[in-house]
Protein backbone atom coordinates (compact mmCIF):
# COMPACT_ATOMS: atom_id res chain seq x y z
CA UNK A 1 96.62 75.97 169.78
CA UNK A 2 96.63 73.12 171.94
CA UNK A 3 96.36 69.03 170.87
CA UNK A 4 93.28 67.13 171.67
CA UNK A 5 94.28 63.49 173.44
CA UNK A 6 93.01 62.13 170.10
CA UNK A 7 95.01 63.90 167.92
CA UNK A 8 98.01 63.10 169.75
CA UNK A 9 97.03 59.45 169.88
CA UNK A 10 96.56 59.75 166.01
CA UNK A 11 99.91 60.99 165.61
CA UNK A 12 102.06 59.37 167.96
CA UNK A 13 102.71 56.35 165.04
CA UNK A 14 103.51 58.71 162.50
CA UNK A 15 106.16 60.32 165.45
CA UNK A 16 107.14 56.84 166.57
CA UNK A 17 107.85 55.49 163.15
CA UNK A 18 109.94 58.88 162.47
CA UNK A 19 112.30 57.98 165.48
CA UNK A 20 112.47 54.27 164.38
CA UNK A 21 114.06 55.88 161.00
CA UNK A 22 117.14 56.46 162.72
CA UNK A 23 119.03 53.45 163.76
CA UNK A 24 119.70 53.39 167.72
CA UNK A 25 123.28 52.52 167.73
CA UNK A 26 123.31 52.16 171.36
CA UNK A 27 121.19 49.24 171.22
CA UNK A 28 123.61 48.05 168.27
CA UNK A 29 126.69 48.21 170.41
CA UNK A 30 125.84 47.22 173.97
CA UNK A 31 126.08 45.01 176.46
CA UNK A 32 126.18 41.02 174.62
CA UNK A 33 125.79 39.14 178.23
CA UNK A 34 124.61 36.02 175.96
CA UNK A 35 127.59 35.36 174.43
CA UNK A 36 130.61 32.62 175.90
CA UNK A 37 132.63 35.20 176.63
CA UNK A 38 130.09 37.71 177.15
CA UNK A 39 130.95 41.17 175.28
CA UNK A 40 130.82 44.97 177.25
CA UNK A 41 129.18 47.71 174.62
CA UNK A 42 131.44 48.92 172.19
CA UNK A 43 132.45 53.08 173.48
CA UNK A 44 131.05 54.89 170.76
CA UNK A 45 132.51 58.18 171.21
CA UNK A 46 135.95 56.49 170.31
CA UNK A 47 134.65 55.15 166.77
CA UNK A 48 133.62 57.72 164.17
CA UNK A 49 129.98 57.46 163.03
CA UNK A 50 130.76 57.10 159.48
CA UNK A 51 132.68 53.50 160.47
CA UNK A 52 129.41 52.16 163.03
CA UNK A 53 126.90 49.71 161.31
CA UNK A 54 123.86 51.38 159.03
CA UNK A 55 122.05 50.31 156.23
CA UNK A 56 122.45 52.19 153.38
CA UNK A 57 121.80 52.57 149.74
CA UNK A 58 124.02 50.25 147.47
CA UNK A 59 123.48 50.08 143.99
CA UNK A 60 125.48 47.00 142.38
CA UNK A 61 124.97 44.31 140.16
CA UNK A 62 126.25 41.46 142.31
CA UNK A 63 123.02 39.44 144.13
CA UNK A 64 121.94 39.51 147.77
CA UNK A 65 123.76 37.73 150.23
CA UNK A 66 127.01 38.68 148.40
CA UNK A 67 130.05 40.17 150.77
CA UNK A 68 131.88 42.81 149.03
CA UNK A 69 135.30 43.56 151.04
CA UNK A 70 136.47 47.45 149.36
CA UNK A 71 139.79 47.49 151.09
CA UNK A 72 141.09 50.81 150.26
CA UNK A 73 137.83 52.74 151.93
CA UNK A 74 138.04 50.40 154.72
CA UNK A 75 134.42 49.38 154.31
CA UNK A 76 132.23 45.85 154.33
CA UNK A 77 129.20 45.91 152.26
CA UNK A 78 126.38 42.96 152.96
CA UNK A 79 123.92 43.32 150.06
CA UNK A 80 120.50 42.97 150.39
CA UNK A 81 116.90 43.07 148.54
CA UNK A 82 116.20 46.79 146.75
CA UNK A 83 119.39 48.59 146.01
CA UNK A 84 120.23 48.80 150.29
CA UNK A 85 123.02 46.87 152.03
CA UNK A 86 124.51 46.86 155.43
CA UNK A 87 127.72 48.81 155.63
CA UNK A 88 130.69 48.24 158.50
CA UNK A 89 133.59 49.60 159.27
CA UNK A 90 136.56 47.52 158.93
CA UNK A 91 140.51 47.95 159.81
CA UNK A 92 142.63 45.56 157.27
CA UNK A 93 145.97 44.00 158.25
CA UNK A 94 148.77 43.11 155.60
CA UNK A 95 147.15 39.78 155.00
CA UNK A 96 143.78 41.59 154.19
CA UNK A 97 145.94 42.82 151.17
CA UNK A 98 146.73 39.42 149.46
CA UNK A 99 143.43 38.51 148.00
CA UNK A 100 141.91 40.17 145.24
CA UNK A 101 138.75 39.39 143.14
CA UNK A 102 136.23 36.52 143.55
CA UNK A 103 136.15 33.66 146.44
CA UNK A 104 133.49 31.85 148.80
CA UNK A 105 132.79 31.37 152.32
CA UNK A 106 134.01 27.81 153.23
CA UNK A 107 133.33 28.14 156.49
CA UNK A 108 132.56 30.00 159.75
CA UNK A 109 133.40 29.54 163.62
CA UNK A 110 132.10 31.24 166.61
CA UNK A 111 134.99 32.23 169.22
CA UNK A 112 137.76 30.66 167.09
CA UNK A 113 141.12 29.17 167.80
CA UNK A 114 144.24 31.28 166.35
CA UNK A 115 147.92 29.66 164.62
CA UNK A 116 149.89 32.88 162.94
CA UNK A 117 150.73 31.80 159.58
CA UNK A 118 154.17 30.90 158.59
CA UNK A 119 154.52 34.39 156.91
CA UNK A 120 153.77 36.30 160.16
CA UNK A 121 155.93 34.28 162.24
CA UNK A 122 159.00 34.80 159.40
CA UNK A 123 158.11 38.43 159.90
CA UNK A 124 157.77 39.34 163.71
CA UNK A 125 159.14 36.17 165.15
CA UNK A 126 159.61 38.53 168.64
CA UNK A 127 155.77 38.87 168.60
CA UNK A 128 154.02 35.86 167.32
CA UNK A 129 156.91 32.83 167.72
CA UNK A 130 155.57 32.20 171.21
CA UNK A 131 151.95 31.64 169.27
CA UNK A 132 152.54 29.02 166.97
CA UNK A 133 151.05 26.00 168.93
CA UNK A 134 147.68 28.21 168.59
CA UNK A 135 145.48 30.33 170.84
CA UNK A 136 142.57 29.04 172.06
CA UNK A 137 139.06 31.05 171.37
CA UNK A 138 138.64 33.71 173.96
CA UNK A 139 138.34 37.47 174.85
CA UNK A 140 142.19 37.34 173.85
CA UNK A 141 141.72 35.77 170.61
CA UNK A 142 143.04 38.19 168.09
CA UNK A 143 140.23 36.33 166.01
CA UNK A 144 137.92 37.57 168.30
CA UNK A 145 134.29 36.63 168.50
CA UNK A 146 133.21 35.16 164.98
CA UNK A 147 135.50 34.21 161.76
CA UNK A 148 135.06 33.61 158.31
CA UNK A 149 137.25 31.70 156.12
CA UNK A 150 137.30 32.27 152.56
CA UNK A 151 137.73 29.81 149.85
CA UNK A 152 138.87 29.53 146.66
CA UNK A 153 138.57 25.81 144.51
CA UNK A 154 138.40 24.38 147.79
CA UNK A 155 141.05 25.76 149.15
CA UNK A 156 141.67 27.71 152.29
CA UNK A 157 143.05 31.10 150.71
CA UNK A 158 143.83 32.16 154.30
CA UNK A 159 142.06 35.35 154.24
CA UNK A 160 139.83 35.82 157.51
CA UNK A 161 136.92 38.16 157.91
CA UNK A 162 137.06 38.31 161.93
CA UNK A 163 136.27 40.29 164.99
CA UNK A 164 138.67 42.10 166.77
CA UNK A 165 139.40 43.00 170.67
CA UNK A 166 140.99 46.89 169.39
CA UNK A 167 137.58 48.58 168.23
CA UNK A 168 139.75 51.61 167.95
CA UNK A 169 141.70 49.64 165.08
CA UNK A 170 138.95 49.66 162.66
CA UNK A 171 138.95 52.22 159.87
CA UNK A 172 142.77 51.81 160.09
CA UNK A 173 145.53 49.92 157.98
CA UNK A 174 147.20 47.52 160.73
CA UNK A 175 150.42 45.85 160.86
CA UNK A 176 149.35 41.96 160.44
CA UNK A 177 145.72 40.35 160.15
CA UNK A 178 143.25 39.90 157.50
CA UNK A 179 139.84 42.47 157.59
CA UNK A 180 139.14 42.72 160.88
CA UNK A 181 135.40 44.15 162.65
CA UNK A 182 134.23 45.16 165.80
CA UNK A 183 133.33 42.14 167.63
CA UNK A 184 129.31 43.50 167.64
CA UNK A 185 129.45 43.50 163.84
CA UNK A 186 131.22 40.51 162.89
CA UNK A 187 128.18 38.65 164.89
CA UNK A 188 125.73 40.54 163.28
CA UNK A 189 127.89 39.61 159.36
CA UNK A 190 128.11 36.16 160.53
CA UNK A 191 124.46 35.51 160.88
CA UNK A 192 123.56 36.70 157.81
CA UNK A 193 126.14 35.37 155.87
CA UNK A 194 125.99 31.37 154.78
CA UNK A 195 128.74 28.86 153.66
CA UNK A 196 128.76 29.04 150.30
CA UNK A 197 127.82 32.87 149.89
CA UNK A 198 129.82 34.77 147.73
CA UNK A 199 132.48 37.61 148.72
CA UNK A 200 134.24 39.87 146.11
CA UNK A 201 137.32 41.85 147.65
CA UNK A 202 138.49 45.02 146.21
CA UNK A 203 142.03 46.56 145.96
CA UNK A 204 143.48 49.47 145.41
C-alpha cells in the first residue's frame, strides 16, 4: 500500500509535532557565538543524559518562578505553570553545602567578577591566595557565564548559583564553590529567573 501526496501532506504535522516532542539537545548545547566571550557547544557524549536540561513533570506546592536547589541528587528544579518544571544538572562545591531552607535572589550578573571568600583562602591558601584581589569576568572565571546571588534579610548569604568552565564537574560533589551549571544552562536559569524570585535549597 502506497501513500497518496495528500495523505502524506495530511500527516506530515502529526509526524512533525511527534519529533518536536523530543527536545533537540544539540540545539540546547551548541555553539553561543552571541555571547562576550562567545561559548563552543557543550560535548554531550561526556555528560550523562539524565544531568542535560529537559522539562519534566514536578509536582510541588511551591509557585512558579520558584528555584528549588535539591543538593543531595545534584539537581536544579525551575517551576513552571501545570505540574512541569525545567530540570538541570548541577555539581555543588563545599559552599553549596552551607545554606539550607528559604532565601531570595538579590541579584544577578552576566560574566561576573570572582574574590574567594575568606573561608576558601584559610583553606587552600596554595590555590586561591594569589586570587584575592579578584578575577575579572571571562572564559576563566570560575563564575563562569551568569551568577546568582542569594539573599537572605538583605543580606548577601554568599551562596552563588553560577556557570562553570568544567561541564564534566556537574553531577559531582567538588572541592570548593557554591552549585555550579553548565555555562548553556545557567543562561537559560538566568533568564527566567527575576530578582526577587524565590529559591528553596535542600540538604541532605
Amino acid at each position: 500500500m502506497t501513500l497518496s501526496r495528500r495523505s502524506l501532506l495530511i500527516g506530515l504535522p502529526l509526524i512533525l509535532a511527534g519529533c518536536q516532542s523530543i527536545p533537540n539537545q544539540q540545539a540546547l548545547y551548541g555553539d553561543l557565538p552571541d555571547e562576550p566571550f562567545p561559548l563552543k557547544k557543550v560535548p554531550l557524549e561526556k555528560i550523562k543524559p539524565e544531568l542535560r536540561r529537559q522539562e519534566v513533570a514536578y509536582e510541588t506546592n511551591h509557585k512558579p518562578g520558584t528555584v528549588v536547589v535539591d543538593t543531595p541528587a545534584r539537581r536544579l528544579y525551575y517551576v513552571m505553570e501545570n505540574g512541569r518544571a525545567m530540570r538541570y544538572g548541577v555539581g555543588v562545591g563545599r559552599e553549596g553545602l552551607a545554606l539550607r531552607g528559604n532565601a531570595y535572589i538579590g541579584r544577578k550578573a552576566e560574566w561576573p567578577s570572582w574574590t574567594p571568600t575568606a573561608n576558601m583562602i584559610r583553606r587552600e591558601p596554595e590555590r586561591n591566595l594569589k586570587y584575592a584581589g579578584g578575577v575579572p569576568g571571562g572564559p576563566n572565571n570560575p563564575l563562569g557565564a551568569r551568577a546568582i546571588y542569594l539573599y537572605r534579610n538583605g543580606n548577601d548569604t554568599m551562596f552563588r548559583i553560577h556557570g562553570t568552565n568544567q561541564p564534566q564537574s556537574i553531577g559531582q560533589a567538588m572541592s570548593s564553590g557554591c552549585v555550579r551549571m553548565m555555562n548553556h544552562d545557567v543562561i537559560d536559569l538566568y533568564d527566567r529567573v527575576k530578582v526577587g524570585g524565590r529559591v528553596e535549597v535542600i540538604q541532605a
